[in-house]
C-alpha atoms as a PDB file:
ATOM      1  CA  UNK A   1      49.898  22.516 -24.214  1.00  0.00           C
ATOM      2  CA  UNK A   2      49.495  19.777 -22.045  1.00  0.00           C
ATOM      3  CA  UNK A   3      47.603  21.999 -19.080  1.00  0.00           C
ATOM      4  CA  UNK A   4      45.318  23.320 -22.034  1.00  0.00           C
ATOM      5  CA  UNK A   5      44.099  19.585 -22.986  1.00  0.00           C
ATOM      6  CA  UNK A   6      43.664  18.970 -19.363  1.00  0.00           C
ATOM      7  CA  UNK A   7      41.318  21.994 -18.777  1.00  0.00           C
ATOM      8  CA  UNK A   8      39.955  21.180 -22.183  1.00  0.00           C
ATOM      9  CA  UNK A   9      38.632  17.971 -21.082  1.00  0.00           C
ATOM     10  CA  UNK A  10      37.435  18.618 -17.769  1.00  0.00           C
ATOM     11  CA  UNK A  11      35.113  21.338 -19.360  1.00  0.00           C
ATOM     12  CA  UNK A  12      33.849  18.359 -21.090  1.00  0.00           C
ATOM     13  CA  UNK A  13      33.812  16.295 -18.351  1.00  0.00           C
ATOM     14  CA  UNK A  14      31.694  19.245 -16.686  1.00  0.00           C
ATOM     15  CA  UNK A  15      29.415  19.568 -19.666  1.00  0.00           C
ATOM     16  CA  UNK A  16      28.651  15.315 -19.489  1.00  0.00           C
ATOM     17  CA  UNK A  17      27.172  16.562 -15.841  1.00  0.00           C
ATOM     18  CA  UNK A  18      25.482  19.292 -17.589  1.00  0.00           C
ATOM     19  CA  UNK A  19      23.972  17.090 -20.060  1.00  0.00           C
ATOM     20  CA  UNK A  20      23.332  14.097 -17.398  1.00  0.00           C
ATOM     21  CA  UNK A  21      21.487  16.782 -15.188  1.00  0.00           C
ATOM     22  CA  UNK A  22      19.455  17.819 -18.073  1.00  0.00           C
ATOM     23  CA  UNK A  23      18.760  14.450 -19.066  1.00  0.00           C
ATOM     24  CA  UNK A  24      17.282  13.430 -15.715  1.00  0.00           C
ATOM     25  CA  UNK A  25      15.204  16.961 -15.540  1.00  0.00           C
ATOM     26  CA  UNK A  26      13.442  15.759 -18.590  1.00  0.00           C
ATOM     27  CA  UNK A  27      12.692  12.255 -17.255  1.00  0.00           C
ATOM     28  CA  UNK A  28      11.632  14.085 -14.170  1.00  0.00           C
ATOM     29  CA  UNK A  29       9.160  16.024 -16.332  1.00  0.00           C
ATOM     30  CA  UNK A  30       7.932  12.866 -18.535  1.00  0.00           C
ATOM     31  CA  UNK A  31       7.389  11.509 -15.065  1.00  0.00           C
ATOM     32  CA  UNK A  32       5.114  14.273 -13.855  1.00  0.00           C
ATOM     33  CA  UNK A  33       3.052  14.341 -17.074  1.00  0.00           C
ATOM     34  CA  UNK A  34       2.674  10.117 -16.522  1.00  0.00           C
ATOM     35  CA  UNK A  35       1.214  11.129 -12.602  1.00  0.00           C
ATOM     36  CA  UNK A  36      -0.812  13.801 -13.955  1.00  0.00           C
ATOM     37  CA  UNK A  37      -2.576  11.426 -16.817  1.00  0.00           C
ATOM     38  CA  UNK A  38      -3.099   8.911 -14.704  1.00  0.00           C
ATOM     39  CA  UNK A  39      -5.126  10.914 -11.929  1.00  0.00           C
ATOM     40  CA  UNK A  40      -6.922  12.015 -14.881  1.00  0.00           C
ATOM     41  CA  UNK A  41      -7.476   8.291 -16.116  1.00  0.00           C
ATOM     42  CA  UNK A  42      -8.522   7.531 -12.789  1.00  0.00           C
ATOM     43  CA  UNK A  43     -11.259  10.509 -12.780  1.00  0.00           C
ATOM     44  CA  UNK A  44     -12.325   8.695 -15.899  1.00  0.00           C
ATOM     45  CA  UNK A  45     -10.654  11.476 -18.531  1.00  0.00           C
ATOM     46  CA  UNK A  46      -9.828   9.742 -21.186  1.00  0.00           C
ATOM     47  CA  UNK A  47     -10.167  12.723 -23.773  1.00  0.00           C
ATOM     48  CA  UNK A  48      -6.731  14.158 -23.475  1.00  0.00           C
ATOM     49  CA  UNK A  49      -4.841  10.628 -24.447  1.00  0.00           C
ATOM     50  CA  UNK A  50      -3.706  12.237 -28.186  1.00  0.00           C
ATOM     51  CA  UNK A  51      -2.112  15.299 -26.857  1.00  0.00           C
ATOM     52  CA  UNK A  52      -0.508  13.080 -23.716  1.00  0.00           C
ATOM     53  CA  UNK A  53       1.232  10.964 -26.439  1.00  0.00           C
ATOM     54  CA  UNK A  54       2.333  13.431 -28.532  1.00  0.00           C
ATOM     55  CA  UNK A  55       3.542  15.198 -25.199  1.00  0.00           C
ATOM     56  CA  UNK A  56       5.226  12.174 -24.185  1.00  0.00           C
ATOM     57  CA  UNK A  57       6.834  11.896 -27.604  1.00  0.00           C
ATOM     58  CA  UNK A  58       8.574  15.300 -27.632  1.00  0.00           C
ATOM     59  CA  UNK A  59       9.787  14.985 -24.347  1.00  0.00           C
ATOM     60  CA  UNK A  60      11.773  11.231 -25.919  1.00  0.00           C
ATOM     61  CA  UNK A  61      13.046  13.058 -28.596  1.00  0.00           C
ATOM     62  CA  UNK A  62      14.809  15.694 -26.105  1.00  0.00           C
ATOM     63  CA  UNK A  63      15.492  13.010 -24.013  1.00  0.00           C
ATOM     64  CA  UNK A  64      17.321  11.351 -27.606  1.00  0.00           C
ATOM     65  CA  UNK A  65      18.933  13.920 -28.073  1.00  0.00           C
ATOM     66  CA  UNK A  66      20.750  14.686 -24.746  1.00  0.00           C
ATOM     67  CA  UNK A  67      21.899  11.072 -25.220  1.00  0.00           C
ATOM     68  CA  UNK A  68      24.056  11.665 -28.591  1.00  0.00           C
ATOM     69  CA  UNK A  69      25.148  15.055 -26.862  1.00  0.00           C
ATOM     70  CA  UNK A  70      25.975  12.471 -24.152  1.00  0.00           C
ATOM     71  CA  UNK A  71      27.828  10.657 -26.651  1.00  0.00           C
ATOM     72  CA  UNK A  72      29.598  12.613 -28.209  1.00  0.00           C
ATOM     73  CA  UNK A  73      31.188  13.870 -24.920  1.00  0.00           C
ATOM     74  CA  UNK A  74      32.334  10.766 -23.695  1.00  0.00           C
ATOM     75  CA  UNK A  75      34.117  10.323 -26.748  1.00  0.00           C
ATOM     76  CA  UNK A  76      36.123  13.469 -25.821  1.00  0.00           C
ATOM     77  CA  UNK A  77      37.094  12.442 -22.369  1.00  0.00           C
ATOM     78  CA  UNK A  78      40.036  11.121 -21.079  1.00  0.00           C
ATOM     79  CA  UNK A  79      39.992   8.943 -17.883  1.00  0.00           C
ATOM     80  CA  UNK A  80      42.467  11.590 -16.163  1.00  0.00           C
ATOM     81  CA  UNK A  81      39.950  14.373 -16.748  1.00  0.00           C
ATOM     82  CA  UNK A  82      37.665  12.922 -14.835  1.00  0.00           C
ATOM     83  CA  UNK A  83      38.031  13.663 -10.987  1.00  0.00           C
ATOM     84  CA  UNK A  84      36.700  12.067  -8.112  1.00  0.00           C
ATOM     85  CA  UNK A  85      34.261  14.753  -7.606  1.00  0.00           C
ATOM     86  CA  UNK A  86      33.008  14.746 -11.024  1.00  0.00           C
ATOM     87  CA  UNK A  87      33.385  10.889 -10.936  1.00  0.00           C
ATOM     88  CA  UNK A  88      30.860  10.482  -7.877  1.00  0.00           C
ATOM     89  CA  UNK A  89      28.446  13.611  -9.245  1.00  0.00           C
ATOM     90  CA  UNK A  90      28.165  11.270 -12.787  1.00  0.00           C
ATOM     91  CA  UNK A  91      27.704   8.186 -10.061  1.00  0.00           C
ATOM     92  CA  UNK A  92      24.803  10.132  -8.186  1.00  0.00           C
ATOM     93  CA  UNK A  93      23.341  11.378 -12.077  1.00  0.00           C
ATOM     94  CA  UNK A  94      23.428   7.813 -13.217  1.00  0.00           C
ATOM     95  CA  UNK A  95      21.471   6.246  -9.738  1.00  0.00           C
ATOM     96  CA  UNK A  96      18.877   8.972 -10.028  1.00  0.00           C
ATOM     97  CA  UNK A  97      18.330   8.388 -13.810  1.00  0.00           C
ATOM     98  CA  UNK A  98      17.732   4.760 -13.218  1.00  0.00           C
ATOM     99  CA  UNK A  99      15.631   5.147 -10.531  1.00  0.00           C
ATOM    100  CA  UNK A 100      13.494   7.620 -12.523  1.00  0.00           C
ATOM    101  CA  UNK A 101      13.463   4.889 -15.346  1.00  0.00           C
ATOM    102  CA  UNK A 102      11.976   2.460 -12.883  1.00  0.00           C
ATOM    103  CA  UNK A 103       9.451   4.716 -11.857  1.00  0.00           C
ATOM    104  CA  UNK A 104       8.647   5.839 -15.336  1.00  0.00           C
ATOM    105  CA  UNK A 105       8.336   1.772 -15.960  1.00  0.00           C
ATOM    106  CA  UNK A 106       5.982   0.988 -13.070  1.00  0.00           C
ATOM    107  CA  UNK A 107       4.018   4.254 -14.134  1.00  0.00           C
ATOM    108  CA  UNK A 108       3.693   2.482 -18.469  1.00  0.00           C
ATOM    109  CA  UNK A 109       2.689   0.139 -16.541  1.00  0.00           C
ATOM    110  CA  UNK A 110      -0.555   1.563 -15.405  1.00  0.00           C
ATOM    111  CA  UNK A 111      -1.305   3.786 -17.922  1.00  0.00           C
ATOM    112  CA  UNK A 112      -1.122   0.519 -20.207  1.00  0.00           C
ATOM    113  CA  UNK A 113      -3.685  -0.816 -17.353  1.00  0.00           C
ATOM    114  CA  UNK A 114      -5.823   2.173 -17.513  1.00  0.00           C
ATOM    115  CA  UNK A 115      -6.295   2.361 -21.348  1.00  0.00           C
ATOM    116  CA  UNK A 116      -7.044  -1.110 -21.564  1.00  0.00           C
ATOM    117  CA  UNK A 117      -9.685  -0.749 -19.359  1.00  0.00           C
ATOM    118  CA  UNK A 118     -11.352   2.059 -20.588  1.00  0.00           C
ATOM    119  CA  UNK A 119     -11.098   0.043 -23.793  1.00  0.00           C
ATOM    120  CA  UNK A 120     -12.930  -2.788 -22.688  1.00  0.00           C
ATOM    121  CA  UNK A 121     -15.695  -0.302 -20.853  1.00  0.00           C
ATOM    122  CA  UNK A 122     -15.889   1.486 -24.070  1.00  0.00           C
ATOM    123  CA  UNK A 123     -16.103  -2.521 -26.093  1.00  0.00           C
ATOM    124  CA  UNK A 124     -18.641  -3.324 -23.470  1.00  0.00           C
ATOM    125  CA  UNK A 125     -20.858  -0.321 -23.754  1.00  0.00           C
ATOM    126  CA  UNK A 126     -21.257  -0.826 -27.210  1.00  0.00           C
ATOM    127  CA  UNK A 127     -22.226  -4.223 -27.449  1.00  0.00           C
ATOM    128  CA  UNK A 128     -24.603  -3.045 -24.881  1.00  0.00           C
ATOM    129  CA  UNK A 129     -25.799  -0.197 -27.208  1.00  0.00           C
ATOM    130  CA  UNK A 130     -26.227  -2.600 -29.949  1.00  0.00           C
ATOM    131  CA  UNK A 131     -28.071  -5.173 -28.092  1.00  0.00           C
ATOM    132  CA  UNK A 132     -30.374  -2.492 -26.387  1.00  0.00           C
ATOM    133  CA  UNK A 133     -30.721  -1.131 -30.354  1.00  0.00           C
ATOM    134  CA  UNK A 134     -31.918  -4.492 -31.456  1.00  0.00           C
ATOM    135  CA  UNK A 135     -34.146  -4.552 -28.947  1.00  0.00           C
ATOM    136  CA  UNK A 136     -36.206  -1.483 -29.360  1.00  0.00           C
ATOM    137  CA  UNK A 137     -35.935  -2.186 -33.363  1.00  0.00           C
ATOM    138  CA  UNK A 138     -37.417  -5.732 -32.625  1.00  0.00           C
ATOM    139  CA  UNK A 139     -40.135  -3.513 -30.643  1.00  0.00           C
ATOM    140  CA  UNK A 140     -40.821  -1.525 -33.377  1.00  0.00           C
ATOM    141  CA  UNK A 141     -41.416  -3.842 -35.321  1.00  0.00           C
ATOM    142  CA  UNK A 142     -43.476  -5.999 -33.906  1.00  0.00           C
ATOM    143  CA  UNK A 143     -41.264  -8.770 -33.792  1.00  0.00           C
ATOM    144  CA  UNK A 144     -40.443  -9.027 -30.113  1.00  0.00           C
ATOM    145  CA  UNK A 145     -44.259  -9.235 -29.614  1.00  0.00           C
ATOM    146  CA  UNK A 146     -45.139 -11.813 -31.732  1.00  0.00           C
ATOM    147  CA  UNK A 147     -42.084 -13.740 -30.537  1.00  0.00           C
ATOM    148  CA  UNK A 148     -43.433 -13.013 -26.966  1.00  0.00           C
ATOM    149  CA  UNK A 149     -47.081 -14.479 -27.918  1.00  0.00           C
ATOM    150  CA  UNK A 150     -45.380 -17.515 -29.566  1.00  0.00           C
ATOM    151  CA  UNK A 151     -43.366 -18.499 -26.774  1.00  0.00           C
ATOM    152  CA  UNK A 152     -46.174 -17.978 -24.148  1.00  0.00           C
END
């Protein structure tokens, strides 16, 4: 009975790899879809944004997910199930993870940037478009004229 627990847990110690090598495939691909918006934001693309989101979103709730699977298979192991080998291949999951969330980090980071920008283009063109609309209305008008004459 004993061996059977044994084997028992280091199929769940092999399934926590599993799951920790899944995990960081999906950061991996939330970290190509950041690269690929932002040589898009830096073309000046700003029209795919909604469906980048959205993207982005689905790829955190897998990424949630994974994490209770996580979880709920540490909760199953016992310290003796887990070998050296598995030991250091968790070690080596865990280093890669966190450097992906650093680079996912720096990468929010200038998306953030990017969108702000854009924002304050988009702000400033319209102020622009409002003053250049006041102007030509004020033309119309006659307005700007007579203001012309009266301050010659």
């Amino acid at each position: 009975m004993q061996s059977s627990r044994n084997d028992s847990n280091l199929g769940t110690a092999q399934k926590l790899v599993e799951l920790l090598d899944e995990k960081n495939q999906y950061l991996e691909k939330f970290f190509e879809l950041n690269e690929t918006e932002l040589h898009h934001f830096a073309d000046g693309l700003f029209d795919n944004v909604e469906v980048f989101y959205q993207s982005r979103e689905k790829i955190l709730d897998i990424v949630r997910c994974i994490d209770a699977l996580v979880d709920d298979e540490v909760t199953q192991i016992s310290d003796s199930a887990v070998t050296p080998g598995i030991r250091a291949e968790i070690q080596d999951l865990m280093e890669h993870k966190d450097k992906l969330a650093k680079q996912i980090l720096a990468q929010d980071l200038r998306v953030l940037a990017a969108i702000e920008d854009e924002k304050s283009n988009i702000i400033r063109e319209l102020k622009n478009t409002k003053q250049t609309r006041k102007v030509v209305n004020a033309y119309h008008s006659g307005k700007l004229t007579r203001q012309l004459d009266e301050e010659v």
